[in-house]
N, C-alpha and C. Protein backbone atom coordinates (compact mmCIF):
# COMPACT_ATOMS: atom_id res chain seq x y z
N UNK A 1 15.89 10.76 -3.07
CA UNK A 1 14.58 10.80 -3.69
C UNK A 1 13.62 11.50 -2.73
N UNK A 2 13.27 12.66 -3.62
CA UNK A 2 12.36 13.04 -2.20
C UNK A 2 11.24 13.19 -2.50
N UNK A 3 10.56 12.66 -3.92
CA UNK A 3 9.13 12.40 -4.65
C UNK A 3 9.04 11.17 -4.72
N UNK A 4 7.46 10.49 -3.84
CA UNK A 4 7.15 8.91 -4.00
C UNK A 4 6.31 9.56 -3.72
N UNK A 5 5.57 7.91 -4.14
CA UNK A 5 3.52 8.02 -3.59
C UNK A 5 3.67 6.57 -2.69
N UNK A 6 3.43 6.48 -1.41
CA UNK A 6 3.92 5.01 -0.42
C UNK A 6 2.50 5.18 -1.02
N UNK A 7 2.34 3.71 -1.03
CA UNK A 7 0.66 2.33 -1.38
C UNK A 7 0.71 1.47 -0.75
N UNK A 8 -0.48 0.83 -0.17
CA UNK A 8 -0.77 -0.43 0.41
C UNK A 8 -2.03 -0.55 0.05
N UNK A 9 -2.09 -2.26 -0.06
CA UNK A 9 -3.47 -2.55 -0.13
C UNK A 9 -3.66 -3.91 0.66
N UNK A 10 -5.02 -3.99 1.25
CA UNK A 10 -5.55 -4.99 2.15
C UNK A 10 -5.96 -5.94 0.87
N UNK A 11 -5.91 -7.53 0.93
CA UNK A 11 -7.20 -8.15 -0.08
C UNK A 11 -7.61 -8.79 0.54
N UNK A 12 -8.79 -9.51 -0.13
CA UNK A 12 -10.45 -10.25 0.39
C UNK A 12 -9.82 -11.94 0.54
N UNK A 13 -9.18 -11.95 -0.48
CA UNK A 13 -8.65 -13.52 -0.18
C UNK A 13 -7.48 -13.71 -0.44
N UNK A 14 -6.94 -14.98 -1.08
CA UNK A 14 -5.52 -15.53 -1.83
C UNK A 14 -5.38 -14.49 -2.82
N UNK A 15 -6.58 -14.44 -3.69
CA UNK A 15 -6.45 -13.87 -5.19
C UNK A 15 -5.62 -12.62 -5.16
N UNK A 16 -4.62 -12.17 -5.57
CA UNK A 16 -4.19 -10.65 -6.11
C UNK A 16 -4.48 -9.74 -6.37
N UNK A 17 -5.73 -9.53 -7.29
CA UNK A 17 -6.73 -8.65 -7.78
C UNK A 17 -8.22 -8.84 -6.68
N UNK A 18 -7.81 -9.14 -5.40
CA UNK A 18 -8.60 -9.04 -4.53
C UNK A 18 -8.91 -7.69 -3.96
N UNK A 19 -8.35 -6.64 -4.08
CA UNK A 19 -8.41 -5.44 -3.22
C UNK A 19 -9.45 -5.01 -2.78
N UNK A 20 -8.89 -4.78 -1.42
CA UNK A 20 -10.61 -4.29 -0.61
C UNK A 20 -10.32 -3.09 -0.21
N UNK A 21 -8.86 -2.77 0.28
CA UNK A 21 -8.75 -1.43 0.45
C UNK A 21 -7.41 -0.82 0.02
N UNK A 22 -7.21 0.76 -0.19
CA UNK A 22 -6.40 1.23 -0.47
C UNK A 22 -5.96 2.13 0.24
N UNK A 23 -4.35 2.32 0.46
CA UNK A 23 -4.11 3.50 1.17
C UNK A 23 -2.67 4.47 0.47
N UNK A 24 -2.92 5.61 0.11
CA UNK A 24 -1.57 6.08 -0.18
C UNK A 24 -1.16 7.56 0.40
N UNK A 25 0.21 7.97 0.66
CA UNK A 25 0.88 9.10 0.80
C UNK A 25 1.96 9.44 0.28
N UNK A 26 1.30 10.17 -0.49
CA UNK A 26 2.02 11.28 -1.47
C UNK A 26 3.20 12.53 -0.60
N UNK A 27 4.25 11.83 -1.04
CA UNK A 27 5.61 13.01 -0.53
C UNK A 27 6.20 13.70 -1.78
N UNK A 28 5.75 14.84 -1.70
CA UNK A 28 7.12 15.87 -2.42
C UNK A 28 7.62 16.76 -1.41
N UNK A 29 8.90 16.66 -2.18
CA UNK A 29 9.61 17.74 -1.67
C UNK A 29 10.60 16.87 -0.08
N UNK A 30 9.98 15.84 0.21
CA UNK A 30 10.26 15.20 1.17
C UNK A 30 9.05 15.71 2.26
N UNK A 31 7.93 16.15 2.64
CA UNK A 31 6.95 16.38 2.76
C UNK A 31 5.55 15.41 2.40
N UNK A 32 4.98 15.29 3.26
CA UNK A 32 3.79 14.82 3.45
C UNK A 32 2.33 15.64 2.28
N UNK A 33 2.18 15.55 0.98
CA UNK A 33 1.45 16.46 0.98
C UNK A 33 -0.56 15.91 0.60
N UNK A 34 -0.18 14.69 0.63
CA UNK A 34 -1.49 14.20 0.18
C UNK A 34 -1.83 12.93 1.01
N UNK A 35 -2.83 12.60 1.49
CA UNK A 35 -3.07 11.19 1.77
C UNK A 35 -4.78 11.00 1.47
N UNK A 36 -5.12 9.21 0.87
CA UNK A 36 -5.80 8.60 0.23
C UNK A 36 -6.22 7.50 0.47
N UNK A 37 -7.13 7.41 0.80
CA UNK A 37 -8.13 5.89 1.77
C UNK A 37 -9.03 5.57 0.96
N UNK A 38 -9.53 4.46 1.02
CA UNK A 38 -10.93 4.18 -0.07
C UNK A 38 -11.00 2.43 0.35
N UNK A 39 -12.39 2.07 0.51
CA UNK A 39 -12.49 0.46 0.39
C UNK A 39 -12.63 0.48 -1.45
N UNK A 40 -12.48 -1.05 -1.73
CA UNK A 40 -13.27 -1.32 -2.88
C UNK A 40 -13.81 -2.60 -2.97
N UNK A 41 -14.92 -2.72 -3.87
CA UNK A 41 -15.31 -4.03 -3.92
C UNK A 41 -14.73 -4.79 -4.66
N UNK A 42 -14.39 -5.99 -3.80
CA UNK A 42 -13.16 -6.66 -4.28
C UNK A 42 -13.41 -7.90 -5.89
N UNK A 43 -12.13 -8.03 -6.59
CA UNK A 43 -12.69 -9.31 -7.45
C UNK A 43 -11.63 -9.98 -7.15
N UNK A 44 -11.87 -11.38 -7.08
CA UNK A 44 -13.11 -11.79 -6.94
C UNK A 44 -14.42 -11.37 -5.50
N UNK A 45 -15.45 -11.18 -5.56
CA UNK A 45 -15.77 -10.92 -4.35
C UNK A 45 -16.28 -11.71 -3.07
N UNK A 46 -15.38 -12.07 -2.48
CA UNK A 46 -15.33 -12.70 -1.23
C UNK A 46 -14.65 -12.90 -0.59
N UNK A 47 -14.57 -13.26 0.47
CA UNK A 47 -13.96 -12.85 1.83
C UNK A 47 -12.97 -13.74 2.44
N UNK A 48 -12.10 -14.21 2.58
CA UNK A 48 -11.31 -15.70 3.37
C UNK A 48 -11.22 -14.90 4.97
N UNK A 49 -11.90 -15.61 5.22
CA UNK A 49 -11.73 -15.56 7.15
C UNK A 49 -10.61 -15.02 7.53
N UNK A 50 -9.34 -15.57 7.37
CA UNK A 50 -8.17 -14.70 7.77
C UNK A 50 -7.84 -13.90 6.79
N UNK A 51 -7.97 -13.73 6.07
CA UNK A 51 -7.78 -12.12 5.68
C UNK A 51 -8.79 -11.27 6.43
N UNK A 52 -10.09 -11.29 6.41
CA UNK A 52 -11.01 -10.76 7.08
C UNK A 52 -10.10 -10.71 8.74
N UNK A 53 -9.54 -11.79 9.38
CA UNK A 53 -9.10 -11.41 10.79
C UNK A 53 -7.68 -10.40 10.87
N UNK A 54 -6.81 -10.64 9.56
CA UNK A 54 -5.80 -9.92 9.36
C UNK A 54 -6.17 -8.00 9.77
N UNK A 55 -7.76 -7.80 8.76
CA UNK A 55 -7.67 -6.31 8.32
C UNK A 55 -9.07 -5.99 9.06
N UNK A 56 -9.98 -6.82 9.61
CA UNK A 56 -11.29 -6.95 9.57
C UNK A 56 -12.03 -6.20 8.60
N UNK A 57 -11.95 -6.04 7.52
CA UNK A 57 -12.68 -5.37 6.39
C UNK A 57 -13.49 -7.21 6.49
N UNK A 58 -14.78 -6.77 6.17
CA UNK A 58 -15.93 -8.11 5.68
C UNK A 58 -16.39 -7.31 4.36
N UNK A 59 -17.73 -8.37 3.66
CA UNK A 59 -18.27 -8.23 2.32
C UNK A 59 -19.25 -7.26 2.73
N UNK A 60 -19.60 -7.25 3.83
CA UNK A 60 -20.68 -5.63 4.44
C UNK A 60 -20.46 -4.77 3.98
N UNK A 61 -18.67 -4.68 4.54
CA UNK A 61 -17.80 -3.42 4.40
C UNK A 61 -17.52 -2.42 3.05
N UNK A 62 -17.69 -3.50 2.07
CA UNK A 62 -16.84 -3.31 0.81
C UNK A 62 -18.28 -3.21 -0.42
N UNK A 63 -19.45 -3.94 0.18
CA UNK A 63 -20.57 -4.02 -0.02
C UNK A 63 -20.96 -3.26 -1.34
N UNK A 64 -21.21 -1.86 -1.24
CA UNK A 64 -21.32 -0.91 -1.98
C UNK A 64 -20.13 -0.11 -2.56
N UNK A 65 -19.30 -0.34 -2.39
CA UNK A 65 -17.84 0.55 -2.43
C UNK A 65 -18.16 0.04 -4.06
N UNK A 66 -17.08 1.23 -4.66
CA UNK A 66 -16.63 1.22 -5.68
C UNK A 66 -15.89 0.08 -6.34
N UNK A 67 -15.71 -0.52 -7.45
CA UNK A 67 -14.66 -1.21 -7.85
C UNK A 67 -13.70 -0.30 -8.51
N UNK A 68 -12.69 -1.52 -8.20
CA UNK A 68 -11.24 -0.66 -8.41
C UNK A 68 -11.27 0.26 -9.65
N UNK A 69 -11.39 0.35 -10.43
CA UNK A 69 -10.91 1.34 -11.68
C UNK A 69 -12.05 2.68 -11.80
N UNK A 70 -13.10 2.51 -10.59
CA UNK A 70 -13.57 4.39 -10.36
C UNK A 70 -12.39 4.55 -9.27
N UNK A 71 -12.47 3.73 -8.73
CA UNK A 71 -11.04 3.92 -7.30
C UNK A 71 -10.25 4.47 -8.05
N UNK A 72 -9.48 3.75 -8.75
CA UNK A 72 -8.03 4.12 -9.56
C UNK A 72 -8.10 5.62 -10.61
N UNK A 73 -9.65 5.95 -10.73
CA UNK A 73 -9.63 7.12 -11.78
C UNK A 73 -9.21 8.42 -10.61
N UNK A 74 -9.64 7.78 -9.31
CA UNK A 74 -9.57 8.89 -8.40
C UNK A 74 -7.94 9.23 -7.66
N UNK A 75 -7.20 7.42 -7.42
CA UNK A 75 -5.88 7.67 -7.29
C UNK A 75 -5.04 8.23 -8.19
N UNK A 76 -5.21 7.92 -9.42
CA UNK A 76 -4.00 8.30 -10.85
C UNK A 76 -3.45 9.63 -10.85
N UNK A 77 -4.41 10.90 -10.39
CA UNK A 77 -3.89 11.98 -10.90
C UNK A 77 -3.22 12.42 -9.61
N UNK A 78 -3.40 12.12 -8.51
CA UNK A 78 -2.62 12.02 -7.20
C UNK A 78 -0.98 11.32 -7.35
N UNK A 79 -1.25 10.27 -7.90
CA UNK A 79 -0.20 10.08 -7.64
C UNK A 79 0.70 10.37 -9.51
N UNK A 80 0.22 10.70 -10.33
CA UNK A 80 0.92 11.70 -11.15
C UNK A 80 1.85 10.41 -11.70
N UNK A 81 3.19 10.44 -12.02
CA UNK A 81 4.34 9.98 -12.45
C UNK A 81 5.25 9.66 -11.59
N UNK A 82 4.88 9.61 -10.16
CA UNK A 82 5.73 9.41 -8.92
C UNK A 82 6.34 7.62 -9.09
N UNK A 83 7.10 7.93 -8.50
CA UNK A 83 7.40 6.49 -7.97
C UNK A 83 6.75 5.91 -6.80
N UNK A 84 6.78 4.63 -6.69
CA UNK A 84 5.70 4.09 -6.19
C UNK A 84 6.44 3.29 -4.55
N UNK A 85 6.41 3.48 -3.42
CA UNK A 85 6.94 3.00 -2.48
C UNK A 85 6.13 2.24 -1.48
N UNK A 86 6.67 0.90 -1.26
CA UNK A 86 5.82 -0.38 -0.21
C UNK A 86 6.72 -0.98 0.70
N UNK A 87 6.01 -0.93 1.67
CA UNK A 87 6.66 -2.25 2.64
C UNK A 87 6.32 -3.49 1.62
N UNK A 88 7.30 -4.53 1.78
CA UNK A 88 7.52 -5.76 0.93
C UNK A 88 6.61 -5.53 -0.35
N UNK A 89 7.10 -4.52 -1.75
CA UNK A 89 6.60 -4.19 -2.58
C UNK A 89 6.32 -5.36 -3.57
N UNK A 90 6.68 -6.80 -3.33
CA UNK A 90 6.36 -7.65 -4.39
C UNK A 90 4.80 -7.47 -4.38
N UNK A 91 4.34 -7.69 -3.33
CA UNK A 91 3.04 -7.99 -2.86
C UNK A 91 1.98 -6.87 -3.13
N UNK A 92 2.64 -5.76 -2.99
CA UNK A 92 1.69 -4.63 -3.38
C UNK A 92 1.88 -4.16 -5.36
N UNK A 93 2.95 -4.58 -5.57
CA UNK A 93 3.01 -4.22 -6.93
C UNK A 93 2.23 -5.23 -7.81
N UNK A 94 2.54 -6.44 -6.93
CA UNK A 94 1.18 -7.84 -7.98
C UNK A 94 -0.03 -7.44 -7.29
N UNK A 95 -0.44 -6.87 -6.56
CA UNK A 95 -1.97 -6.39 -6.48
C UNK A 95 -2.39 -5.49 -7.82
N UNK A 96 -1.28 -4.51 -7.89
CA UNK A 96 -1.73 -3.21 -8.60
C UNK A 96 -1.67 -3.88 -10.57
N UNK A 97 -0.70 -4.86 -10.55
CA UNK A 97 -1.10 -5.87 -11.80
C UNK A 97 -2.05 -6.31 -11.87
N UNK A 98 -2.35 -7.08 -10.93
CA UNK A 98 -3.33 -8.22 -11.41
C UNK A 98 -4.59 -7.90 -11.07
N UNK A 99 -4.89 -6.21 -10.76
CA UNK A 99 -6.10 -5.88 -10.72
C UNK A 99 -6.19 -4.60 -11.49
N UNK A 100 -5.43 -4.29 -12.33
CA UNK A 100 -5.21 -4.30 -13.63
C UNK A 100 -5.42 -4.89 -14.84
N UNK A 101 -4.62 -5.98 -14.10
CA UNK A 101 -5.05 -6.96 -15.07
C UNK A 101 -6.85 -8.01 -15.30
N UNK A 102 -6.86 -7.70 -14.15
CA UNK A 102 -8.71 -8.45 -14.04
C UNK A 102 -9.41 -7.10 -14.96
N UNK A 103 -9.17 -6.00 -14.55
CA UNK A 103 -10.56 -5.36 -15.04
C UNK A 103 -9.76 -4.65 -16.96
N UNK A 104 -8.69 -5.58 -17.55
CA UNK A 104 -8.08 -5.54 -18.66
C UNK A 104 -7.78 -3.91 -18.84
N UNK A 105 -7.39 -3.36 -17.51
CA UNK A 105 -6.94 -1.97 -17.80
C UNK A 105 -5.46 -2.12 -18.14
N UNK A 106 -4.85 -0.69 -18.63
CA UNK A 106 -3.73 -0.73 -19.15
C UNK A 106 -2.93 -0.60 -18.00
N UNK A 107 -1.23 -1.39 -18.02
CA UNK A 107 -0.61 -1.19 -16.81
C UNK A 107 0.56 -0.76 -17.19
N UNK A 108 1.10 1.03 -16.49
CA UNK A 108 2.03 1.21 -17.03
C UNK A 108 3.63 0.83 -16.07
N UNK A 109 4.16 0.59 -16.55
CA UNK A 109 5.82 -0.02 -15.54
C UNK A 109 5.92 1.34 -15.15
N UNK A 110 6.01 1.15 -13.46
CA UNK A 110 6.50 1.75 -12.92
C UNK A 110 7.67 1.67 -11.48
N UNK A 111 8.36 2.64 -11.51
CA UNK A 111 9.37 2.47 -10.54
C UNK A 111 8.74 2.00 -9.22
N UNK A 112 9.16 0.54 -8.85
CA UNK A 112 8.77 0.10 -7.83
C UNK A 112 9.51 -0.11 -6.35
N UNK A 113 9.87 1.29 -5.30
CA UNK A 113 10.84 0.68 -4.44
C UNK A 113 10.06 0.01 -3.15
N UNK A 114 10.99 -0.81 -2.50
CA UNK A 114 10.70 -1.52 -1.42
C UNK A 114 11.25 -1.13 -0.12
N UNK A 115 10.63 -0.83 1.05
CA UNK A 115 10.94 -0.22 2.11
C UNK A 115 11.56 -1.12 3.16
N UNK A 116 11.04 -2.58 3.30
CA UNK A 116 11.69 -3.93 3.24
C UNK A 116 12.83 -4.13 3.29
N UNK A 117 13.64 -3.92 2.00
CA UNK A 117 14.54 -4.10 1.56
C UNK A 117 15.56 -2.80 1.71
N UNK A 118 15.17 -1.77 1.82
CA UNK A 118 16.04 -0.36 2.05
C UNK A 118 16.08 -0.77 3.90
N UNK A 119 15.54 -1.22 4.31
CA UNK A 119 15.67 -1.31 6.08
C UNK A 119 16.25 -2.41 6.26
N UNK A 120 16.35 -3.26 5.72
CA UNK A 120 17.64 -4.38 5.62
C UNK A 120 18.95 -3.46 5.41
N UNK A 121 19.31 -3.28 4.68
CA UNK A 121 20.39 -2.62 4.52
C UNK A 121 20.81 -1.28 5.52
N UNK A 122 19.76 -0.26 6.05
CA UNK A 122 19.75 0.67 6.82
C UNK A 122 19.79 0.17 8.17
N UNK A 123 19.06 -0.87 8.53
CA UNK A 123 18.69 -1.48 10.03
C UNK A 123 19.59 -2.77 10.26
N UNK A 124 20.21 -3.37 9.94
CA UNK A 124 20.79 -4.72 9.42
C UNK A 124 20.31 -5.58 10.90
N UNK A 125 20.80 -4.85 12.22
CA UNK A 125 20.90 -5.34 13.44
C UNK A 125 18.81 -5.76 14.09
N UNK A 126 18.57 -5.07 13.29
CA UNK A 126 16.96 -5.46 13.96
C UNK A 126 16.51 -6.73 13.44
N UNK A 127 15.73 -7.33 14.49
CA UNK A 127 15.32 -8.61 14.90
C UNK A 127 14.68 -9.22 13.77
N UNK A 128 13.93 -8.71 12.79
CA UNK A 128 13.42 -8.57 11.51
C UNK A 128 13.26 -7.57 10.62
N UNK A 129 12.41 -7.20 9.85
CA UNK A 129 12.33 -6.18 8.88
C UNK A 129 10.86 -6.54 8.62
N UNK A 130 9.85 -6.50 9.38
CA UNK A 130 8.36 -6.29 9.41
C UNK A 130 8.08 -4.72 9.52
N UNK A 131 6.99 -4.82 9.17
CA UNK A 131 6.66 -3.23 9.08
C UNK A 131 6.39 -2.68 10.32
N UNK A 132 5.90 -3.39 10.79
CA UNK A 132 5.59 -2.94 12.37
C UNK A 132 6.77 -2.53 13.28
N UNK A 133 7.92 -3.64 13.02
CA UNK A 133 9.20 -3.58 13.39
C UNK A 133 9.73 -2.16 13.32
N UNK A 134 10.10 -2.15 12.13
CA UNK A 134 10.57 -0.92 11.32
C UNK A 134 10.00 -0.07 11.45
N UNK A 135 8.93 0.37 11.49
CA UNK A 135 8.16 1.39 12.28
C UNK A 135 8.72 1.55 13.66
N UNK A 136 8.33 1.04 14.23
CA UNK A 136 8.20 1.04 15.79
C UNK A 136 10.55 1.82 15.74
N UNK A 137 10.84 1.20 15.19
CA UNK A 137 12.48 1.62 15.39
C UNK A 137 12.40 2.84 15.04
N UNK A 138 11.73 3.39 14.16
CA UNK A 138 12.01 4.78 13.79
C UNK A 138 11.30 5.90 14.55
N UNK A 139 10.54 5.12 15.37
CA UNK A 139 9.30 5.95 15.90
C UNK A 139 8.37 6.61 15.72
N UNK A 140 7.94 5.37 14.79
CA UNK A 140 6.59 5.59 14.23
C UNK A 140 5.48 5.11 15.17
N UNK A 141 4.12 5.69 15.09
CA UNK A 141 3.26 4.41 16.27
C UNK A 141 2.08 4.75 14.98
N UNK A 142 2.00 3.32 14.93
CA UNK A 142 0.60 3.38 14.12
C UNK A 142 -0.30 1.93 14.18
N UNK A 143 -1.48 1.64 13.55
CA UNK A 143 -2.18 0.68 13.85
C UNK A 143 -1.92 -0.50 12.60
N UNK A 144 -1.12 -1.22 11.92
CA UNK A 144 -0.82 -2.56 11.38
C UNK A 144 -2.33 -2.83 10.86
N UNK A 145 -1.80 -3.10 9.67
CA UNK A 145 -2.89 -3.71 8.95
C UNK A 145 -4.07 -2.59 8.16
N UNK A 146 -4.22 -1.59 8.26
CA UNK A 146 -4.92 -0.43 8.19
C UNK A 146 -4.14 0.25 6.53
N UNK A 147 -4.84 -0.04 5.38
CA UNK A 147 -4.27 0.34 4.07
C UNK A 147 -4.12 1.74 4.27
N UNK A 148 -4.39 2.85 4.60
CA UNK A 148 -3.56 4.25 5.20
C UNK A 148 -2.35 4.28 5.91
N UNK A 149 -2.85 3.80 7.11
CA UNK A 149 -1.73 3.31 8.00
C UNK A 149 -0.66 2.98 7.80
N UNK A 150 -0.57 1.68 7.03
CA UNK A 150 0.58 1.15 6.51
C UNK A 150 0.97 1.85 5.35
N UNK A 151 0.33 2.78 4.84
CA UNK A 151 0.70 3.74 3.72
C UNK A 151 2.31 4.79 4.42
N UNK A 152 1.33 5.08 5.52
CA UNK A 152 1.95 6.40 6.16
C UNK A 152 3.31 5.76 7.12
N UNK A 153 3.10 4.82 7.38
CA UNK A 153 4.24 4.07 8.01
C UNK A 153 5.62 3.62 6.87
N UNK A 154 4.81 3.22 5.74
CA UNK A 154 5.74 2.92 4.60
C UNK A 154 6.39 4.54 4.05
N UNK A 155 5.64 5.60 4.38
CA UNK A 155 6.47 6.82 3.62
C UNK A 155 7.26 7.33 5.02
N UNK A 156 7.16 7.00 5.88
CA UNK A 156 7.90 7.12 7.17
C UNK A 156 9.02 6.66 6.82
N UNK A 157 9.19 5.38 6.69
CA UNK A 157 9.95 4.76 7.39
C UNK A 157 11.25 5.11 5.46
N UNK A 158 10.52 5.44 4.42
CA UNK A 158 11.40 6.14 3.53
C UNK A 158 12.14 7.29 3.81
N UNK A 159 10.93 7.66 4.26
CA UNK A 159 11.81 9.73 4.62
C UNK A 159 12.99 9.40 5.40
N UNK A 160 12.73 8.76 6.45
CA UNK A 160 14.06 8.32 7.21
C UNK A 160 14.82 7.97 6.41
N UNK A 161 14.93 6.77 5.88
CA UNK A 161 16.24 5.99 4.80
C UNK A 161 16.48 7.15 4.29
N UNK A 162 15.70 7.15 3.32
CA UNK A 162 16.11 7.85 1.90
C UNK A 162 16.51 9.45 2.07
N UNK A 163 15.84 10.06 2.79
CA UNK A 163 15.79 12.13 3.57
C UNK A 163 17.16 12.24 4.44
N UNK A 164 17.17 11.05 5.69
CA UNK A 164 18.16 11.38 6.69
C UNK A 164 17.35 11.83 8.10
């Protein structure tokens, strides 16, 4: 596969449809050709302390930002009909539902792979299968926690598996 769009998103609290930030990179061809950052104002809007210590995004941050679906008018045509690639994709694919589902937009099924789970099988011998982990083995260096970041680390750590 050498067309995905890697996604991550930071949220404000427990809730799912919390998103505060977004990050994606767009590979064709097996190539790097797009990348996509944006806060948003989250729903529900507020903040749980550790999430805030996880990403440090606060309600300052996100303050004025857009809510998700001007966000999403701006991701959609970027990421086109691609398939969709995450470190531990349960978590990022029930974001992209259930904040969907809050603002009753339409959600279409899409191919969801997990980078997680392809580095289990590729890495078997490493100590875990965290993203940071898995990064760091492939020789990636990047900053954890950062919805770009972990974008670009998640299409990393594909090109490897999946490219060679």
């Amino acid at each position: 596969m050498k067309n995905f769009a890697a996604i991550d998103f930071e949220t404000a609290n427990n809730n799912p449809s919390s998103v505060c930030s977004v990050g994606i990179v767009v590979v064709k061809e097996g190539e790097v050709v797009e990348k996509f950052y944006d806060l948003i104002r989250p729903a529900p809007n507020f903040y749980n302390f550790f999430n805030t210590q996880i990403h440090g995004i606060s309600a300052s941050d996100t303050a004025t930002a857009d809510l998700f679906p001007q966000v999403w008018a701006r991701i959609e045509p970027l990421i086109e009909d691609l398939p969709l690639i995450a470190h531990n994709s349960p978590f990022d694919e029930g974001c992209l539902r259930a904040v969907h589902s809050h603002y009753g937009m339409p959600y279409l099924d899409r191919n969801f792979l997990c980078t997680c789970r392809l580095a289990r099988r590729a890495f078997p011998k490493l100590p875990n299968h965290k993203l940071s982990t898995v990064a760091a083995h492939i020789g990636f260096d990047f900053t954890h926690h950062h919805a770009l970041e972990d974008a670009e680390a998640c299409a990393a750590i594909a090109r490897k598996i999946l490219l060679g």
